[in-house]
C-alpha atoms as a PDB file:
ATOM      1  CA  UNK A   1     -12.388 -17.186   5.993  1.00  0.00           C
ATOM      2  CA  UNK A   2     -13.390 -13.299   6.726  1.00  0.00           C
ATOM      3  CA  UNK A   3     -14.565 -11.330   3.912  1.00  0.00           C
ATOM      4  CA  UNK A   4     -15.191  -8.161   4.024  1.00  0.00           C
ATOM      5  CA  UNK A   5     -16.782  -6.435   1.080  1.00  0.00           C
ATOM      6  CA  UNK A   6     -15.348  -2.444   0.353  1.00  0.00           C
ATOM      7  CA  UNK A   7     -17.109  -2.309  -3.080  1.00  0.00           C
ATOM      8  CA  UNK A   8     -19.417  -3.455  -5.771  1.00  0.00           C
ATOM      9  CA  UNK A   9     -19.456  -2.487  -9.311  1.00  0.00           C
ATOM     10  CA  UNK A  10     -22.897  -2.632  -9.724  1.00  0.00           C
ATOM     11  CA  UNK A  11     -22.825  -0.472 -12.773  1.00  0.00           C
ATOM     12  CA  UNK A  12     -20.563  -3.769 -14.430  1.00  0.00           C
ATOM     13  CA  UNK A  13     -23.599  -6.033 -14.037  1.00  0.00           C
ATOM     14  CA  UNK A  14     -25.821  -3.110 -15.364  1.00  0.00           C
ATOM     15  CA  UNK A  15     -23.725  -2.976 -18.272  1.00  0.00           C
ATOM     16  CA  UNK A  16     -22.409  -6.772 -19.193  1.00  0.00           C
ATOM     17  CA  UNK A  17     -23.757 -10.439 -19.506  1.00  0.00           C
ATOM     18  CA  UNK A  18     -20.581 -12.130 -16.554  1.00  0.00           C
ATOM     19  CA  UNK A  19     -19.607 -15.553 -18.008  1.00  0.00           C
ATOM     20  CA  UNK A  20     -17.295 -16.046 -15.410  1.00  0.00           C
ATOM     21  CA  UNK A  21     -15.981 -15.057 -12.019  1.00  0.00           C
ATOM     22  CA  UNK A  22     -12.578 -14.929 -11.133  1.00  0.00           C
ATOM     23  CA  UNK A  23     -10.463 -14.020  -7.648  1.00  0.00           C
ATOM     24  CA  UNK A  24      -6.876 -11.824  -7.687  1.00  0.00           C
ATOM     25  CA  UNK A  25      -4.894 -10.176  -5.507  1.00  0.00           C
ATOM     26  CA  UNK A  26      -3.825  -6.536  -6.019  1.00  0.00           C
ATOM     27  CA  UNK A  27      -0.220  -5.265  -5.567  1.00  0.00           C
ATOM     28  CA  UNK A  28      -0.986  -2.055  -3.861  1.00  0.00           C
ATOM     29  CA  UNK A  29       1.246   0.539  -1.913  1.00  0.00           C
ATOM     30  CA  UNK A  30       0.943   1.138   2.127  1.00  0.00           C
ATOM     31  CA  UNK A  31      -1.426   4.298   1.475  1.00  0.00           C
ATOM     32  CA  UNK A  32      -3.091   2.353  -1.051  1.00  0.00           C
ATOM     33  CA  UNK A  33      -4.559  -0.515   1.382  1.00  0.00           C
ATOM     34  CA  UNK A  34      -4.970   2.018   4.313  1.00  0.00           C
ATOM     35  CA  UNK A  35      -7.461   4.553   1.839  1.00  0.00           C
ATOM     36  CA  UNK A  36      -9.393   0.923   1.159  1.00  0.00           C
ATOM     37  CA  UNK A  37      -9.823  -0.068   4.166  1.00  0.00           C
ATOM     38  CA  UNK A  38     -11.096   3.213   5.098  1.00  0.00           C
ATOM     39  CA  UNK A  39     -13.729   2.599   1.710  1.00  0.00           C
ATOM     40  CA  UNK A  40     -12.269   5.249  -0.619  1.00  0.00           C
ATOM     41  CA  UNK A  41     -12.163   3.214  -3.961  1.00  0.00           C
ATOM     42  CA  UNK A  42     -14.754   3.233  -7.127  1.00  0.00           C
ATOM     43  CA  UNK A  43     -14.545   0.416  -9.803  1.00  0.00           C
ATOM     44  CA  UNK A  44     -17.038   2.203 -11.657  1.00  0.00           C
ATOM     45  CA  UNK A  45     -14.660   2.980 -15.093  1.00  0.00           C
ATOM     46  CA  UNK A  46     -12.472   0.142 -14.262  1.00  0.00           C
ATOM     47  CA  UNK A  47     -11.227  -2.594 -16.035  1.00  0.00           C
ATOM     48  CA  UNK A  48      -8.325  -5.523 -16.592  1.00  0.00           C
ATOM     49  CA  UNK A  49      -6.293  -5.872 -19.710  1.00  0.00           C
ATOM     50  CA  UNK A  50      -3.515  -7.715 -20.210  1.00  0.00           C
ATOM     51  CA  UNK A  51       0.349  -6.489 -20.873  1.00  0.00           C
ATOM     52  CA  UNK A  52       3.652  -8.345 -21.681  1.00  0.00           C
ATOM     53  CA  UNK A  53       2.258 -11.328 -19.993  1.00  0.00           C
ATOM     54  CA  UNK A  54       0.592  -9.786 -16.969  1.00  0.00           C
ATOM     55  CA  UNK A  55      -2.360  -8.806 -16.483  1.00  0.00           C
ATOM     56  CA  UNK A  56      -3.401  -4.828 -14.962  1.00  0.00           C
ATOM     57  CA  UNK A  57      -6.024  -3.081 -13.543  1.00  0.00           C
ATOM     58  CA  UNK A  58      -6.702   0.203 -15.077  1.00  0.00           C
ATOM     59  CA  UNK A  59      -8.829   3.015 -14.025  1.00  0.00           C
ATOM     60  CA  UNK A  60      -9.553   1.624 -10.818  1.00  0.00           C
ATOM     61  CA  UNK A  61      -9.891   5.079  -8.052  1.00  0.00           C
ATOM     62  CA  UNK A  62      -8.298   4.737  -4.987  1.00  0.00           C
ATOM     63  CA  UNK A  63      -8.729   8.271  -3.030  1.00  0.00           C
ATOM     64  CA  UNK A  64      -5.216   9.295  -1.748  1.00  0.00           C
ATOM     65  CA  UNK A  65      -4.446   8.655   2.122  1.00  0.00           C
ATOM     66  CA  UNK A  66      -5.135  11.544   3.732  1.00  0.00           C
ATOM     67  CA  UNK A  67      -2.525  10.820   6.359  1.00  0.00           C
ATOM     68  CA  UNK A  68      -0.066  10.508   3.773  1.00  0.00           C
ATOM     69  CA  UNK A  69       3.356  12.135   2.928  1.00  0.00           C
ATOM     70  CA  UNK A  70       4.669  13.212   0.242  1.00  0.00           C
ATOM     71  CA  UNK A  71       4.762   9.827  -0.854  1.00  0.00           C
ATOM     72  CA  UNK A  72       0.922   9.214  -1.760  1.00  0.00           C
ATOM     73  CA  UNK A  73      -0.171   6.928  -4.636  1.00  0.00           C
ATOM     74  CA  UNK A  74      -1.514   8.311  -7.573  1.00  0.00           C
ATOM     75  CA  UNK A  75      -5.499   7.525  -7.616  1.00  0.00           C
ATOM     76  CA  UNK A  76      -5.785   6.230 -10.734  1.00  0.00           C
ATOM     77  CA  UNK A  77      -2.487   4.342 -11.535  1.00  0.00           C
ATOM     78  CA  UNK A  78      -2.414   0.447 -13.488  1.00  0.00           C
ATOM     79  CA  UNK A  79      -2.225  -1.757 -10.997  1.00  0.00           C
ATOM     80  CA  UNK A  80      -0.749  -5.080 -11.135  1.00  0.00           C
ATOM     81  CA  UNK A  81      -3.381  -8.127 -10.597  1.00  0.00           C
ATOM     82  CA  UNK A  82      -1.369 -11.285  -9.202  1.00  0.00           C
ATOM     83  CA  UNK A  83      -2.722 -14.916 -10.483  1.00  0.00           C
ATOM     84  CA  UNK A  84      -0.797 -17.776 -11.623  1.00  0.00           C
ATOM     85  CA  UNK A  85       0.351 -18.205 -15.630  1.00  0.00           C
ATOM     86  CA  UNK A  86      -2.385 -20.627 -16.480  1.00  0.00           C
ATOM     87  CA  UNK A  87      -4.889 -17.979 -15.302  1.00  0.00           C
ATOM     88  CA  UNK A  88      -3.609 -15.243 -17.293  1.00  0.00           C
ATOM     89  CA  UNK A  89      -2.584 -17.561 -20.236  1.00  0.00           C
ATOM     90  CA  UNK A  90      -6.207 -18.684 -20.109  1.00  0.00           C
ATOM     91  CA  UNK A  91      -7.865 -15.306 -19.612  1.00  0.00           C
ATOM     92  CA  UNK A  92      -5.830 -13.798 -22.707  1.00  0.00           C
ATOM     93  CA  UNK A  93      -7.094 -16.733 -24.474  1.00  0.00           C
ATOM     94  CA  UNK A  94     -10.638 -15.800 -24.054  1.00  0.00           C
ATOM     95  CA  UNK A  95     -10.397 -12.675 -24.094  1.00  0.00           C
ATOM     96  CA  UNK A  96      -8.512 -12.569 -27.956  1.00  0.00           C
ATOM     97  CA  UNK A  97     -10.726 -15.026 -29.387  1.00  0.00           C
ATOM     98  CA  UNK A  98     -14.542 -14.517 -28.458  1.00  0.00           C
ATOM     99  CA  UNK A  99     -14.118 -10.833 -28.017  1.00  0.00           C
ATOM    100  CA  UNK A 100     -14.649 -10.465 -24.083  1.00  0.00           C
ATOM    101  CA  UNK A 101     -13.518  -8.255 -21.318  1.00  0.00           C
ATOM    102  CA  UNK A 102     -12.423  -8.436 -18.150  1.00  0.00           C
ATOM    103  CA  UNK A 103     -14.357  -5.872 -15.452  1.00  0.00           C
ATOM    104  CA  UNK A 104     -13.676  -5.534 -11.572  1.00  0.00           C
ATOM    105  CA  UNK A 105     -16.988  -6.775  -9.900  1.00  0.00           C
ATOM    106  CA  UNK A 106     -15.992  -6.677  -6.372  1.00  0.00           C
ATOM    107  CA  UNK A 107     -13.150  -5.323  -4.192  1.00  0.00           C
ATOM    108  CA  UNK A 108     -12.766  -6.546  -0.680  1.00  0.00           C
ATOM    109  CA  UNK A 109     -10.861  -8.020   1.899  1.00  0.00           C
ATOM    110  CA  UNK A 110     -10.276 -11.639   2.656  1.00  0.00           C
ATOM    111  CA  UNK A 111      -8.069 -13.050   5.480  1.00  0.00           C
ATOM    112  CA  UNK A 112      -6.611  -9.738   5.749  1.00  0.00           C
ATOM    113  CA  UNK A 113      -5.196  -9.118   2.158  1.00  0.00           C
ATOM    114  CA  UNK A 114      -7.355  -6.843  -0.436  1.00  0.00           C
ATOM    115  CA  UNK A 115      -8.457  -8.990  -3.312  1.00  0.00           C
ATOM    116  CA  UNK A 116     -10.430  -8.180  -6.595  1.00  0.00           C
ATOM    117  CA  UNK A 117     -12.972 -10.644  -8.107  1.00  0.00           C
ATOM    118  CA  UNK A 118     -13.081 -10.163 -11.400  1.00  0.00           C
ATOM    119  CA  UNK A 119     -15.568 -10.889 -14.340  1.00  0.00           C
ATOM    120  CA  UNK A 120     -14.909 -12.178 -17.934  1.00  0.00           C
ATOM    121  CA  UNK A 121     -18.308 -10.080 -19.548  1.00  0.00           C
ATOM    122  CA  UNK A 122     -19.651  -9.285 -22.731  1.00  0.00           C
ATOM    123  CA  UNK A 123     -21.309  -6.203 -23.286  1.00  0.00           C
ATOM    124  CA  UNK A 124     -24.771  -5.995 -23.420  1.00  0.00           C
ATOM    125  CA  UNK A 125     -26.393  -4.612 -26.004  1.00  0.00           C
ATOM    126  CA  UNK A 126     -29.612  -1.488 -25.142  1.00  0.00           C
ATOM    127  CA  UNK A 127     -32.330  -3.832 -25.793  1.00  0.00           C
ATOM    128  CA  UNK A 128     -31.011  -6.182 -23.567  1.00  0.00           C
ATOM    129  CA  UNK A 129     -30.453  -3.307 -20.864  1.00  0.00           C
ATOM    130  CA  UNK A 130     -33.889  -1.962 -21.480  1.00  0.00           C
ATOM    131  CA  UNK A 131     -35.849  -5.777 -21.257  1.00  0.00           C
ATOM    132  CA  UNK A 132     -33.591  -5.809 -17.473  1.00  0.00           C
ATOM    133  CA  UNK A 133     -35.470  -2.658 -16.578  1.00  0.00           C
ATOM    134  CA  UNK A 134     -38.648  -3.814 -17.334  1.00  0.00           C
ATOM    135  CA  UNK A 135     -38.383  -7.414 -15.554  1.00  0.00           C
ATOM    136  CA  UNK A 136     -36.833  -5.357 -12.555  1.00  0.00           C
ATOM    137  CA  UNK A 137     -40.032  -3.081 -12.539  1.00  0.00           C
ATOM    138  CA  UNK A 138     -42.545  -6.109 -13.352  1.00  0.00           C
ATOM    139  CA  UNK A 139     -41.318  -7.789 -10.256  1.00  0.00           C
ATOM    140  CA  UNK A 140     -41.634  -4.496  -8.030  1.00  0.00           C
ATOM    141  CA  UNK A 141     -45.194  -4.556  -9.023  1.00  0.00           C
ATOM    142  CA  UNK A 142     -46.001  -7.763  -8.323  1.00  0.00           C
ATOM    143  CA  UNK A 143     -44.576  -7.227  -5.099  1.00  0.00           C
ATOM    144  CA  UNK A 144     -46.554  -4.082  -4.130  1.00  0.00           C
ATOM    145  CA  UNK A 145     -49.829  -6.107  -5.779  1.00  0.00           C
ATOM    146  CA  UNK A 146     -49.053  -9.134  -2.905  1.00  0.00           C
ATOM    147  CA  UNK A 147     -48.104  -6.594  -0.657  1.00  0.00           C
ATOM    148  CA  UNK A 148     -50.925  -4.669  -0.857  1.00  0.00           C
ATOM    149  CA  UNK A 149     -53.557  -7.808  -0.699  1.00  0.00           C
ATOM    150  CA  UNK A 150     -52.073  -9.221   2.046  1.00  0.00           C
ATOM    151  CA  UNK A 151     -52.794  -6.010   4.099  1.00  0.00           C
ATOM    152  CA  UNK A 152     -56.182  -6.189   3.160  1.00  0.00           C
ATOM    153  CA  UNK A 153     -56.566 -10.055   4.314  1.00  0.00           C
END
């Protein structure tokens, strides 16, 4: 199985507590899957919702194909997200009753086909961002502490 990661949406795990991870495939146009491969996309604003049964990925940037004709995508259009009806039944399940979103965590390429992983979140509230930053810079300091005494032993 070759995976190739294009992006992360780091700014998702920044901003949500991820219950649970998901995998789906993207319907995408020719120029579409040439400007990812080349690395052009940002999940940064993105996110899934679900429509007549289906469920879409909105905001998602895809830079246009520079090669391309006239017939570029448009960077920013819904795309469809392809998983079976129990996934989406169960995802719109979730998502109605405990008040959760669905965020793009990853974007890459497996076996040759671009895929999306996809996280059912709930936002985190600022204290909760702010007690991340302060673990995150605890654990720096430790680490320049240890670093530091081991260069003097």
């Amino acid at each position: 199985m070759d995976l190739k990661a294009i992006t992360v949406n780091r700014k998702a795990y920044h901003d949500y507590h991820i219950l649970e991870t998901l995998e789906a495939g993207i319907a995408l146009t020719g120029t579409e899957i040439k400007s990812i491969r080349a690395g052009r996309v940002n999940l940064r604003e993105a996110y899934a919702h679900p429509d007549n049964g289906e469920l879409w990925l909105f905001n998602a940037h895809i830079a246009r194909y520079e090669a391309g004709s006239h017939y570029n995508h448009e960077p920013t259009r819904p795309r469809k997200l392809l998983l079976h009806r129990q996934q989406i039944d169960s995802l719109v399940g979730k998502l109605t009753q405990k008040n959760l979103t669905l965020v793009p965590l990853k974007l890459y390429i497996k076996d040759g086909i671009a895929k999306v992983e996809l996280g059912v979140a709930r936002g985190k509230k600022l204290h909760d961002k702010r007690e991340a930053i302060a673990r995150r810079e605890a654990e720096r300091e430790v680490e320049r502490a240890l670093k530091s005494w081991r260069q003097a032993h």
